[in-house]
C-alpha atoms as a PDB file:
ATOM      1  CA  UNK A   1    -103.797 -42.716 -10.016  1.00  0.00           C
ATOM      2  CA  UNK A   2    -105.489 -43.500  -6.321  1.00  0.00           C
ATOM      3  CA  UNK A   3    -108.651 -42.245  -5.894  1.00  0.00           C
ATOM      4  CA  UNK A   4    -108.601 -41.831  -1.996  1.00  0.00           C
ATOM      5  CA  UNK A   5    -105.490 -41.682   0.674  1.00  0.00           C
ATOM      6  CA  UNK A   6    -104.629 -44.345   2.567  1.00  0.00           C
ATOM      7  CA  UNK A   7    -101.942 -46.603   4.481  1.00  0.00           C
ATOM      8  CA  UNK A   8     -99.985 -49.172   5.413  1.00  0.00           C
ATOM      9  CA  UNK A   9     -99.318 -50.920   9.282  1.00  0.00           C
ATOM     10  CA  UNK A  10     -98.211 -54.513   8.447  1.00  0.00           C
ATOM     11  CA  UNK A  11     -95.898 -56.558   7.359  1.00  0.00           C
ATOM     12  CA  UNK A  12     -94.251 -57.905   3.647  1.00  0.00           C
ATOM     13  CA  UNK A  13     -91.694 -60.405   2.438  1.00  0.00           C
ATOM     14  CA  UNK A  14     -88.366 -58.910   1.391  1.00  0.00           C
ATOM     15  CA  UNK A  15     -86.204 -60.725  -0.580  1.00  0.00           C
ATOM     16  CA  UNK A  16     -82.369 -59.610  -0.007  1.00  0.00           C
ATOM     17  CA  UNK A  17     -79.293 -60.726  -2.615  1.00  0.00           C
ATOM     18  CA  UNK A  18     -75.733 -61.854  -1.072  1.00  0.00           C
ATOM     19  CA  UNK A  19     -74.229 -62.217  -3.946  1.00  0.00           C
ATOM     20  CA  UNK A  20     -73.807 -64.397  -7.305  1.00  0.00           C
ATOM     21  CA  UNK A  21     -72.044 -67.895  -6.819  1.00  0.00           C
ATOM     22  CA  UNK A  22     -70.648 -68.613 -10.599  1.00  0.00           C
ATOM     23  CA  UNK A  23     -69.612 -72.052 -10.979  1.00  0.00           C
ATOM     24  CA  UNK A  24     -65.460 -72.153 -10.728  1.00  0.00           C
ATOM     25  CA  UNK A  25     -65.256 -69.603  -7.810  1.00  0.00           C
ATOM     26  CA  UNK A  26     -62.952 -70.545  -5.081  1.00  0.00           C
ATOM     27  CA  UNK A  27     -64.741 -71.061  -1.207  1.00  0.00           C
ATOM     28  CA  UNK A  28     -63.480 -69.860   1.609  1.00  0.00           C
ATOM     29  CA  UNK A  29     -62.985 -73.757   2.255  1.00  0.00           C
ATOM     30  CA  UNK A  30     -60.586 -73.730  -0.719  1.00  0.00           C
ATOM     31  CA  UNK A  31     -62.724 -75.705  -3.322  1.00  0.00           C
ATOM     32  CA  UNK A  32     -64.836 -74.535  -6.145  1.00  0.00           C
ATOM     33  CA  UNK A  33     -68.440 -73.417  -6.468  1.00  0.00           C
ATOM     34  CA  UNK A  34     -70.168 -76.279  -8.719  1.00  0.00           C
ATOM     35  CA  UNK A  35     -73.649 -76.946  -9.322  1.00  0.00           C
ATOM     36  CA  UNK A  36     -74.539 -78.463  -6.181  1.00  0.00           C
ATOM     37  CA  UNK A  37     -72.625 -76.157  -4.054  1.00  0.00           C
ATOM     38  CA  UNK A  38     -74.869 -74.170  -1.465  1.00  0.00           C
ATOM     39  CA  UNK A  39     -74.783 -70.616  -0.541  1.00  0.00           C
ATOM     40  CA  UNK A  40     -72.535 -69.997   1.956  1.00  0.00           C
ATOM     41  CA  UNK A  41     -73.403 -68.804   5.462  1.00  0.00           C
ATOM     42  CA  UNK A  42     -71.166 -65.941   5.920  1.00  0.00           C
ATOM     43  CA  UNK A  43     -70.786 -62.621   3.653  1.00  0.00           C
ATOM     44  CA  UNK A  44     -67.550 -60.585   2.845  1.00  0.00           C
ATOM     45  CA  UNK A  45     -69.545 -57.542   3.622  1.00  0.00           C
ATOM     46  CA  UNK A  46     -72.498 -59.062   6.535  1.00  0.00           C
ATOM     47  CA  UNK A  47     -70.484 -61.238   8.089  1.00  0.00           C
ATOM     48  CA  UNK A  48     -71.475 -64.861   9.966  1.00  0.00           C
ATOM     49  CA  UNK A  49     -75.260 -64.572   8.117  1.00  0.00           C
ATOM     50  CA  UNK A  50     -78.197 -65.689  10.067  1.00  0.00           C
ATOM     51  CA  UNK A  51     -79.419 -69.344  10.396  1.00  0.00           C
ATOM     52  CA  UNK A  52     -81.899 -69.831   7.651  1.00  0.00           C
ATOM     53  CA  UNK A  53     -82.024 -71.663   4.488  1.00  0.00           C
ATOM     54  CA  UNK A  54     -81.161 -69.265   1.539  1.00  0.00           C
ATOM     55  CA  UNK A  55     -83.082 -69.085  -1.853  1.00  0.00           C
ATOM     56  CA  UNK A  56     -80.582 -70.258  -4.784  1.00  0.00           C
ATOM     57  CA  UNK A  57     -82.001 -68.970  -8.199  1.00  0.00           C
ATOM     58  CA  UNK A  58     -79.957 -70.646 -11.247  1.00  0.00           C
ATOM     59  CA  UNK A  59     -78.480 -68.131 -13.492  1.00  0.00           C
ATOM     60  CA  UNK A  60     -78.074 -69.682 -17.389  1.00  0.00           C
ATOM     61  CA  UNK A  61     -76.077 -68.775 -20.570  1.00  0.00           C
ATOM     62  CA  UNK A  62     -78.874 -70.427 -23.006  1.00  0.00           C
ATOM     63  CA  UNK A  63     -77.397 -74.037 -22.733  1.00  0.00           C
ATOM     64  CA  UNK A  64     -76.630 -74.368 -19.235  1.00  0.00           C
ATOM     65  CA  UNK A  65     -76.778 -73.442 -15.551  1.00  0.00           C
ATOM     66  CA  UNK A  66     -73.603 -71.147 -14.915  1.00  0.00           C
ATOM     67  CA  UNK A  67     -73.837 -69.171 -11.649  1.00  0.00           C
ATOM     68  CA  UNK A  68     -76.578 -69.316  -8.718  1.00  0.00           C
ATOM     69  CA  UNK A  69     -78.152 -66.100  -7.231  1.00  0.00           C
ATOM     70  CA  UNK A  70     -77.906 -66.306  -3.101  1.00  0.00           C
ATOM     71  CA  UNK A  71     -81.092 -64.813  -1.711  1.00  0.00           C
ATOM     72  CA  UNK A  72     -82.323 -64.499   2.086  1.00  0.00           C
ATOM     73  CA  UNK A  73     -86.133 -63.466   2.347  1.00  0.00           C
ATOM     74  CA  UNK A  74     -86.675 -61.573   5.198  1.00  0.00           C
ATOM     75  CA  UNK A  75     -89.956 -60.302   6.910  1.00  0.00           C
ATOM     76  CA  UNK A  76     -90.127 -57.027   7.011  1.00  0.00           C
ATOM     77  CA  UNK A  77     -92.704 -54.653   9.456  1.00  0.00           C
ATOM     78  CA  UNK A  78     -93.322 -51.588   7.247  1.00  0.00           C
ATOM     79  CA  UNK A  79     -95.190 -48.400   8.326  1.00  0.00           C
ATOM     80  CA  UNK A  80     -96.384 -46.209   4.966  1.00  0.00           C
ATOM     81  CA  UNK A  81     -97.977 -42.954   5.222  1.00  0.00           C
ATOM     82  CA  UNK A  82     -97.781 -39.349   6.359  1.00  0.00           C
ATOM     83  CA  UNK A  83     -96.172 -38.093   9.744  1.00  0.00           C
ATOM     84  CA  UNK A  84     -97.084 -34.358  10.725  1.00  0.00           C
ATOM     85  CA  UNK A  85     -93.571 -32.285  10.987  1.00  0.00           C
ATOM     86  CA  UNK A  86     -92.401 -30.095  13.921  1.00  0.00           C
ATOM     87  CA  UNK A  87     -90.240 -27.675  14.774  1.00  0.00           C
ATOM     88  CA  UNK A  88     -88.891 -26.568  10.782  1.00  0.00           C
ATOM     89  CA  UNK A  89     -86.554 -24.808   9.693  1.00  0.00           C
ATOM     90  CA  UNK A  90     -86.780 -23.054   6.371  1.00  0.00           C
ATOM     91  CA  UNK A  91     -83.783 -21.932   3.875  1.00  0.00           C
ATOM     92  CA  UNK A  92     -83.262 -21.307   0.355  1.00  0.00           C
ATOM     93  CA  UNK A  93     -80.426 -21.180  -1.882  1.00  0.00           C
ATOM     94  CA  UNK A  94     -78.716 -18.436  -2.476  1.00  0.00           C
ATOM     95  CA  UNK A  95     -80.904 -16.409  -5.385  1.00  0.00           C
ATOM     96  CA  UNK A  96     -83.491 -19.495  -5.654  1.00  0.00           C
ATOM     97  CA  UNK A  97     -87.370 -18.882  -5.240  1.00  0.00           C
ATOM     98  CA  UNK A  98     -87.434 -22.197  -3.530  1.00  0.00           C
ATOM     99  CA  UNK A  99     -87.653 -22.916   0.136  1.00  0.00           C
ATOM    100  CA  UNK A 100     -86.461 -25.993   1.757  1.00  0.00           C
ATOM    101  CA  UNK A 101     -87.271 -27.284   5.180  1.00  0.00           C
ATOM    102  CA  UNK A 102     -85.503 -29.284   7.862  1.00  0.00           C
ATOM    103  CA  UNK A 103     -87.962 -30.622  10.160  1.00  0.00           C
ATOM    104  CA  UNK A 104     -88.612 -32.961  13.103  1.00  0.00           C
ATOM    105  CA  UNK A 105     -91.427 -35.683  12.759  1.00  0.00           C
ATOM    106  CA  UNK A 106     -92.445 -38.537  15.489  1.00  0.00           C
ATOM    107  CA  UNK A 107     -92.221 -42.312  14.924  1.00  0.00           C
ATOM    108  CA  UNK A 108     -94.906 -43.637  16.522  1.00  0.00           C
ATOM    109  CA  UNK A 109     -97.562 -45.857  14.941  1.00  0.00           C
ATOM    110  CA  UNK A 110    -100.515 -43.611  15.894  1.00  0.00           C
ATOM    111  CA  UNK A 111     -99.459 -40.777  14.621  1.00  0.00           C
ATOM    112  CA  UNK A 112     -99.580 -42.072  10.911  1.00  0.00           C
ATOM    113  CA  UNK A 113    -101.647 -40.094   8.672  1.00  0.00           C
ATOM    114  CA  UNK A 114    -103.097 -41.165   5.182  1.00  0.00           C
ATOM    115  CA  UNK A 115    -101.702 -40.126   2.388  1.00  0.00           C
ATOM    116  CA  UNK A 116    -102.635 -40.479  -1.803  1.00  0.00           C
ATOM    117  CA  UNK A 117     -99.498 -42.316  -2.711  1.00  0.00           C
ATOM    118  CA  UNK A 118     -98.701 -44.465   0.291  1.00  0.00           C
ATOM    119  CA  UNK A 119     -99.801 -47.688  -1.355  1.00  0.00           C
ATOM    120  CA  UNK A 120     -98.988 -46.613  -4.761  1.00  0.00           C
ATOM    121  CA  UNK A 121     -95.103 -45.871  -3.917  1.00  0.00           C
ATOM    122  CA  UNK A 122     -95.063 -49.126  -1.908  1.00  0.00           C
ATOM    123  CA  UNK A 123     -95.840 -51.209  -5.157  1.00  0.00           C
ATOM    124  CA  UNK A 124     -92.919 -49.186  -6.964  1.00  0.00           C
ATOM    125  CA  UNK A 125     -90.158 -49.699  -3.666  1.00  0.00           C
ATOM    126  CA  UNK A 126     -89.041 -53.067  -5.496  1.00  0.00           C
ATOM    127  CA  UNK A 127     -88.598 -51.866  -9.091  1.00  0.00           C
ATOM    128  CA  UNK A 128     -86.653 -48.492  -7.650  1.00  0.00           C
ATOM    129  CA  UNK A 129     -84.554 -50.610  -5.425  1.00  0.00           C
ATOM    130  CA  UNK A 130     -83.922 -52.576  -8.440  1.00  0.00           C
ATOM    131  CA  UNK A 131     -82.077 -49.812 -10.256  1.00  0.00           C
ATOM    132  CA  UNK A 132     -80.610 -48.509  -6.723  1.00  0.00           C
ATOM    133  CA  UNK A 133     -78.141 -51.531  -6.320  1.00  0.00           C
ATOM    134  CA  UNK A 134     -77.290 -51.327 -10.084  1.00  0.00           C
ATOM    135  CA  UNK A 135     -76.440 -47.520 -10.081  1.00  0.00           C
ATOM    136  CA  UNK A 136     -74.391 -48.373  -6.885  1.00  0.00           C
ATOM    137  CA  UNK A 137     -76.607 -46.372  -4.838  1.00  0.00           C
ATOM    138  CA  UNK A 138     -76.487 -48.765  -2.242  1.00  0.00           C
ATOM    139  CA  UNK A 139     -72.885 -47.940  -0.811  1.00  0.00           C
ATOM    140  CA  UNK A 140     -73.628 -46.003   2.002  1.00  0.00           C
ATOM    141  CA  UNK A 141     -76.005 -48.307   3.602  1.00  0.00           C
ATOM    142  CA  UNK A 142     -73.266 -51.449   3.588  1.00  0.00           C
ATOM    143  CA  UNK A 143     -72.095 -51.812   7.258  1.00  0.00           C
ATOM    144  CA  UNK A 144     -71.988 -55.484   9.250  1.00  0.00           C
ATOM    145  CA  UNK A 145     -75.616 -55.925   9.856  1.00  0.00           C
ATOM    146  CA  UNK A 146     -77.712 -57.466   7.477  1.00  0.00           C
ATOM    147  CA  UNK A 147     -80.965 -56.055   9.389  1.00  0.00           C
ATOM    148  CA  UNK A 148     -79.882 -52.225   8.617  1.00  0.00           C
ATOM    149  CA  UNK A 149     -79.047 -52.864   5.149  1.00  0.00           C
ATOM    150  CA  UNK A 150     -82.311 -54.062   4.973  1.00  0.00           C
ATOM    151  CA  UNK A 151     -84.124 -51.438   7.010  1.00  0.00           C
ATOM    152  CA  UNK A 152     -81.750 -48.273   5.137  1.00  0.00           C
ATOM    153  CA  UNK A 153     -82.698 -49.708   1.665  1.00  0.00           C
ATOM    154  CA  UNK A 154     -86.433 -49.784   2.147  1.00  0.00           C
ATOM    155  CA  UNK A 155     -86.676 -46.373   3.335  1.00  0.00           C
ATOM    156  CA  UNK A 156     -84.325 -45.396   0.199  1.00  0.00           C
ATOM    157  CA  UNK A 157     -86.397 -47.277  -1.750  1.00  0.00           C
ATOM    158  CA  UNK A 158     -89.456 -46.049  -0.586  1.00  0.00           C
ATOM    159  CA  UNK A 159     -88.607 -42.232  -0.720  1.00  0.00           C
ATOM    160  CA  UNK A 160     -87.408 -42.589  -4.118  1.00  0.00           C
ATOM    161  CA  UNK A 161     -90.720 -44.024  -5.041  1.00  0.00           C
ATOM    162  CA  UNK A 162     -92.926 -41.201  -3.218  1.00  0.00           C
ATOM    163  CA  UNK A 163     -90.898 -38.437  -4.782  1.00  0.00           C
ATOM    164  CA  UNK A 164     -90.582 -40.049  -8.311  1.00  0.00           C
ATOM    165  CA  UNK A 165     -94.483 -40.213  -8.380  1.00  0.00           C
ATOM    166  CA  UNK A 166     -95.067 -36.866  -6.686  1.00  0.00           C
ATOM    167  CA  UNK A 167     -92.919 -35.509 -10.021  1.00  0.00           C
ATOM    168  CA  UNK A 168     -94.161 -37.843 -12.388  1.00  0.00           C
ATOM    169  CA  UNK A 169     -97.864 -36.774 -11.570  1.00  0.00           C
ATOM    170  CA  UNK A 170     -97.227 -32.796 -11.446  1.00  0.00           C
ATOM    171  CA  UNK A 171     -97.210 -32.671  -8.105  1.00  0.00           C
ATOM    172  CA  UNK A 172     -92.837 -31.792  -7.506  1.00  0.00           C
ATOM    173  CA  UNK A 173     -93.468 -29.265  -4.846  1.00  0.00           C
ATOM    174  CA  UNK A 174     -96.030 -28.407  -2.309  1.00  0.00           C
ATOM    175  CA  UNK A 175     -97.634 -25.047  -0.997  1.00  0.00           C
ATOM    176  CA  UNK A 176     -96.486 -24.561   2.529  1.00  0.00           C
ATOM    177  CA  UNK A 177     -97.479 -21.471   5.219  1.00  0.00           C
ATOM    178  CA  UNK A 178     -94.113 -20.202   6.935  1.00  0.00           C
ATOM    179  CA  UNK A 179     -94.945 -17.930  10.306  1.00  0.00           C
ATOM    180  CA  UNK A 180     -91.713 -16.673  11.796  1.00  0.00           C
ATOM    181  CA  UNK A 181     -90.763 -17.115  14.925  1.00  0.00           C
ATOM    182  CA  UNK A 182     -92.064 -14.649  18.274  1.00  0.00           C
ATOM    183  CA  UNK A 183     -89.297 -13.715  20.796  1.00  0.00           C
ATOM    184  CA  UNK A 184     -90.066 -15.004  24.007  1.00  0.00           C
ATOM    185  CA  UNK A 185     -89.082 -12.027  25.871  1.00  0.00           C
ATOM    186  CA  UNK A 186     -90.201  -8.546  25.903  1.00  0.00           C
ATOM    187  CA  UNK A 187     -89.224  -5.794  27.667  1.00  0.00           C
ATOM    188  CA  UNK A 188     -91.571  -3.285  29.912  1.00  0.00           C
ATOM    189  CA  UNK A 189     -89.765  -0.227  30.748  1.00  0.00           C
ATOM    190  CA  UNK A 190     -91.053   2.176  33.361  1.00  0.00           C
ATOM    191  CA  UNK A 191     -90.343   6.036  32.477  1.00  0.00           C
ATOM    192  CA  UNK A 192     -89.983   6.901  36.129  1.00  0.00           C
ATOM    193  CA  UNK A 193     -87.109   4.775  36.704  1.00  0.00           C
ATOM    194  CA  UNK A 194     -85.609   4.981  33.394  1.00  0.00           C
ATOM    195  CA  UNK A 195     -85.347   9.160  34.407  1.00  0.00           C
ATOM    196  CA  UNK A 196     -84.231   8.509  37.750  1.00  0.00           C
ATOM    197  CA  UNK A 197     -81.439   6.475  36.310  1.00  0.00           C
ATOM    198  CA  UNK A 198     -80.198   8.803  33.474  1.00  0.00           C
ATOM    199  CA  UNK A 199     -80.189  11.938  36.224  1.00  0.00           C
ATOM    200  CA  UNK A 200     -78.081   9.931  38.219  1.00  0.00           C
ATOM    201  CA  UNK A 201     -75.787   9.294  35.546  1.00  0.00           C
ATOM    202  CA  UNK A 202     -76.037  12.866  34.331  1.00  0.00           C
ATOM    203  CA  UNK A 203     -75.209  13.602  37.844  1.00  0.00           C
ATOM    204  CA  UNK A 204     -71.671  11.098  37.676  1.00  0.00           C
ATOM    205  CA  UNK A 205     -70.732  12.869  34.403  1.00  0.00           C
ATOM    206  CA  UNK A 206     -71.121  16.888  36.127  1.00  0.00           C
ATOM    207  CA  UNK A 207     -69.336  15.484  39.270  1.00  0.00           C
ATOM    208  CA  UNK A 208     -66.451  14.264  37.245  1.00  0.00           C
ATOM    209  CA  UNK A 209     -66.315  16.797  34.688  1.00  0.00           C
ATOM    210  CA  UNK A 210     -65.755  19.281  38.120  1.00  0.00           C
ATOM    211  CA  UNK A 211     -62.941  16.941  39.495  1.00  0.00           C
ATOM    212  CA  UNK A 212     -61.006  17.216  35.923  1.00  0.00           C
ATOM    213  CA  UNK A 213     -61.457  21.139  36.595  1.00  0.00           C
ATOM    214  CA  UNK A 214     -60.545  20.782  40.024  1.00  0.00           C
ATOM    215  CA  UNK A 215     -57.427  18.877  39.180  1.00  0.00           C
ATOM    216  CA  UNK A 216     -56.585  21.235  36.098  1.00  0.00           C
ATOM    217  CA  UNK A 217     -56.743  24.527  37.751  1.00  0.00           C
ATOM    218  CA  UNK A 218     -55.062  23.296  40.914  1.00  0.00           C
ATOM    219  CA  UNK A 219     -51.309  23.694  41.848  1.00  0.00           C
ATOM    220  CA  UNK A 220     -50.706  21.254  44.186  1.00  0.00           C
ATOM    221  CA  UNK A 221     -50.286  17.973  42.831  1.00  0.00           C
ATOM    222  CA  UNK A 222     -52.401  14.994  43.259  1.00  0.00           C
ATOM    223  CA  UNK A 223     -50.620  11.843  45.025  1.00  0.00           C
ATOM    224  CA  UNK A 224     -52.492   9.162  43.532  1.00  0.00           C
ATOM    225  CA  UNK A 225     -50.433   5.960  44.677  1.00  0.00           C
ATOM    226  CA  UNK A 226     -51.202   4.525  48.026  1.00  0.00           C
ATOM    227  CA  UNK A 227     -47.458   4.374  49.301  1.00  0.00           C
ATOM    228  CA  UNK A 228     -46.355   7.610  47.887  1.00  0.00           C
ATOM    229  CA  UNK A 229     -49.246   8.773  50.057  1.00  0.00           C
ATOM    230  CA  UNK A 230     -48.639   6.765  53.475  1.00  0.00           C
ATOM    231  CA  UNK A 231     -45.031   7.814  52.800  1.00  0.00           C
ATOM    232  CA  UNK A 232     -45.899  11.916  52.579  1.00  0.00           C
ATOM    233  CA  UNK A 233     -48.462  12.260  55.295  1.00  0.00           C
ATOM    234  CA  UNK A 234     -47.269  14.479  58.148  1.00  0.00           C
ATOM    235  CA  UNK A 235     -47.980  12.514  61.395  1.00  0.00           C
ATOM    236  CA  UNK A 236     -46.421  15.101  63.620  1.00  0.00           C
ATOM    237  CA  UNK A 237     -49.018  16.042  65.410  1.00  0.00           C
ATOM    238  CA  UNK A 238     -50.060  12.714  66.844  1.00  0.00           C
ATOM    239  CA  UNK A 239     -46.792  11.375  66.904  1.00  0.00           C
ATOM    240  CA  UNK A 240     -44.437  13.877  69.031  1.00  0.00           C
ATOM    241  CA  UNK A 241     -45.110  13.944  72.704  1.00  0.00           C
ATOM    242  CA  UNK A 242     -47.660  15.674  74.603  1.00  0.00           C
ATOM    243  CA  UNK A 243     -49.538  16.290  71.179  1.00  0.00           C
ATOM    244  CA  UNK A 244     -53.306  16.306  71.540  1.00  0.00           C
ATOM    245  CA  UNK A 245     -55.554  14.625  69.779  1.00  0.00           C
ATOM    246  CA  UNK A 246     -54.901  10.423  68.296  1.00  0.00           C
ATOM    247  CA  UNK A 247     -51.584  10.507  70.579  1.00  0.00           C
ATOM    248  CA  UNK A 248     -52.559   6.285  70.526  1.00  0.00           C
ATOM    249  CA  UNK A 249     -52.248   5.936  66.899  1.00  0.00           C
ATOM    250  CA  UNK A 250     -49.008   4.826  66.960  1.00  0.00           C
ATOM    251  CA  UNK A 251     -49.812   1.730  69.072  1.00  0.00           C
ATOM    252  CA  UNK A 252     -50.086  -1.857  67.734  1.00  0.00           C
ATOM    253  CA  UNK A 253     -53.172  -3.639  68.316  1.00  0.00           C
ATOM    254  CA  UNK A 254     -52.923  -7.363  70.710  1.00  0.00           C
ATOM    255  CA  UNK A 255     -52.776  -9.493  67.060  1.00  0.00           C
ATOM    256  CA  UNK A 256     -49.927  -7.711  65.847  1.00  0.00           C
ATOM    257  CA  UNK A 257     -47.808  -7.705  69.196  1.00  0.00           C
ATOM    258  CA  UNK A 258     -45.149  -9.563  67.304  1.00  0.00           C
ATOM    259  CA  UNK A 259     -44.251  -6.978  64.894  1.00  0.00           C
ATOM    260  CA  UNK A 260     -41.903  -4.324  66.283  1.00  0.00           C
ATOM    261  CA  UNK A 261     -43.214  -0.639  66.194  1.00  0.00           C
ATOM    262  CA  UNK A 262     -42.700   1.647  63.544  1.00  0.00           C
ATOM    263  CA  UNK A 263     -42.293   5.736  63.808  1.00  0.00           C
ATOM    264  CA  UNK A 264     -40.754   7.878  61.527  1.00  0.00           C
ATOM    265  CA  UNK A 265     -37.480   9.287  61.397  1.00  0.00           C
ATOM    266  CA  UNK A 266     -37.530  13.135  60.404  1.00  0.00           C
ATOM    267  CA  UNK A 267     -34.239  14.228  58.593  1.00  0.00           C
ATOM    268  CA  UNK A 268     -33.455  17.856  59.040  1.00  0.00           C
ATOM    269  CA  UNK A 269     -29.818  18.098  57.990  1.00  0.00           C
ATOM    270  CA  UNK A 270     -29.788  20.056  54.849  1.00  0.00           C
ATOM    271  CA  UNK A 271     -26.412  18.887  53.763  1.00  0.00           C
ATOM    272  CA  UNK A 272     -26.462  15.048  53.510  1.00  0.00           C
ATOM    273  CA  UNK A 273     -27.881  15.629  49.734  1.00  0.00           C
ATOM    274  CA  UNK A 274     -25.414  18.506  48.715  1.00  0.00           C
ATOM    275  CA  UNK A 275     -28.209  21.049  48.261  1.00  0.00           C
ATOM    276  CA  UNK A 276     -29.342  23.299  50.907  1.00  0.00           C
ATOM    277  CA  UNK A 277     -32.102  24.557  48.853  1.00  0.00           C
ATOM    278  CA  UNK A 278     -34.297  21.398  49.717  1.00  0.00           C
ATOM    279  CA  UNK A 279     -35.865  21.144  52.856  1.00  0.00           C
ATOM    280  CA  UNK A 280     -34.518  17.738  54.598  1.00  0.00           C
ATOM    281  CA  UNK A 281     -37.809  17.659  56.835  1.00  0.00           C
ATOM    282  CA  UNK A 282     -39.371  16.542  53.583  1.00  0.00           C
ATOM    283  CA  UNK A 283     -36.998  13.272  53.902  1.00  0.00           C
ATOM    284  CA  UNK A 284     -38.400  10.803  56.349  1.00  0.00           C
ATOM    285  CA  UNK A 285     -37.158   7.328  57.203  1.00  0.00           C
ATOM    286  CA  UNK A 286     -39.369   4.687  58.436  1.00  0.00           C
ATOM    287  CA  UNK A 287     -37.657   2.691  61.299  1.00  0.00           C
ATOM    288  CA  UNK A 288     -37.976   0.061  64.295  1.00  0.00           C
ATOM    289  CA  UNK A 289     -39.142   1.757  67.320  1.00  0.00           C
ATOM    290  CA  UNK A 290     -36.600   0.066  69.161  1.00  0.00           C
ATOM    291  CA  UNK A 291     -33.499   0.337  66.696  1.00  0.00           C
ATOM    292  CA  UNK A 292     -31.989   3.766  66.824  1.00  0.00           C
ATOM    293  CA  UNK A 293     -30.219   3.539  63.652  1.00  0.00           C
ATOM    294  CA  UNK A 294     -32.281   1.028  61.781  1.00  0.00           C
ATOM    295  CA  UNK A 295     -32.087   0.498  58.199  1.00  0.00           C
ATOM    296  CA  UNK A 296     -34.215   2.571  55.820  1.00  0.00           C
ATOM    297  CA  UNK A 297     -37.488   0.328  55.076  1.00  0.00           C
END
């Protein structure tokens, strides 16, 4: 068990398998591994490989040499240790006690904090990556670049390690201090205003409970279409001749010159509809001023 925190800035050689060459495999060049055959320099899964020599180990059946292990070592930059999280985001199952977190954390090298098992889970990365690639772990990180295989496998590896030990030494979960989140706005309210506003709307609602009286206990009825209303206003009175008052309101403004005039055409003879109980001065027509019989518009 460490006796003090600590961490790791530097770098470490990692050694990373192609594949096993057994002696009677075909090449891609059509002949057959042997002996003396070297690794080749491209993968089925990497691709063309980098240009450096690769480590062959010999692979025996207890009388002879019967396969060779292709190995590239690699240098690897590794930064072990604790980052400070941001901005989390805590959840629990549904009926669990325990909380998890999603948080944010920063990459940078100064921001690495010491912590009691950096080293420690370091040391075990190589034996848990060991049993990664033979459980088949290892799928998910396969893609064409050799470089993050390497880089997704250490941090596997490395994580594996740091929460193995953390269970291992009694340590599977840790105390944390959740503060919930303040609003960001807040709302003042001033009682004057807030008053003024409800009377005025108090005020809409009296006013328009009276018009639904109004309109209730009245006979007449209420023309509430805009044609039906141009086309049932009486305009005698500024329309007949010698009438006092807007006698100009039948007169077109200079923009609208090129329109012909329009009057209306009162109706009085009861007996073009077959009823002489209607009025016909309730029919009007609305015609060209300068069209005596015009068509009805």
């Amino acid at each position: 068990m460490p006796t003090q925190p600590g961490s790791f800035v530097g770098k470490k050689l990692v050694a990373v398998k192609l594949r096993t060459l057994n002696f009677g495999d075909e090449l891609p060049d059509g002949t057959q591994a042997r002996l003396d055959t070297k690794c080749p320099t491209v993968s089925e899964v990497f691709g063309k490989l980098p240009d450096v020599d690769q480590y062959q180990t010999s692979i025996g059946n207890g009388k002879e040499v019967v396969a060779h292990d292709c190995c590239i070592v690699a240098e690897a930059t590794i930064t072990a240790g604790k980052l400070a999280s941001k901005d989390c985001t805590a959840s629990s199952s549904a009926g669990a006690q325990e909380l998890y977190a999603t948080c944010f954390t920063s990459h940078g090298k100064h921001d690495v904090e010491e912590d009691l098992l950096s080293n420690l889970a370091l040391d075990f990365t190589s034996e848990v990556l060991k049993y990664t690639v033979l459980q088949n772990y290892s799928q998910p990180w396969m893609n064409d670049d050799l470089t993050e295989y390497t880089t997704g496998m250490l941090l596997l590896g490395y994580h594996a390690a740091w929460s193995g030990l953390m269970r291992s030494l009694g340590n599977a979960s840790e105390p944390v201090t959740i503060r919930p989140a303040e609003g960001v706005v807040f709302a003042n309210i001033d009682r004057g205003n807030l008053y003024i506003w409800l009377a005025l709307n108090a005020m809409l609602t009296i006013s328009a409970l009276l018009v639904f009286l109004v309109q209730r206990l009245g006979k007449t009825k209420t023309i509430r279409d805009p044609t039906v209303a141009a086309l049932t206003v009486d305009l005698t009175e500024i329309t007949c001749r010698g009438a006092g008052g807007l006698c100009n309101a039948v007169t077109l403004s200079k923009e609208d010159k090129k329109l012909p005039e329009l009057v209306w055409k009162h109706d009085r003879n009861e007996t073009e509809i077959g009823d002489s109980s209607v009025d016909g001065s309730c029919r009007r027509r609305v015609v060209f001023a300068n069209m005596a019989s015009s068509r009805v518009m």
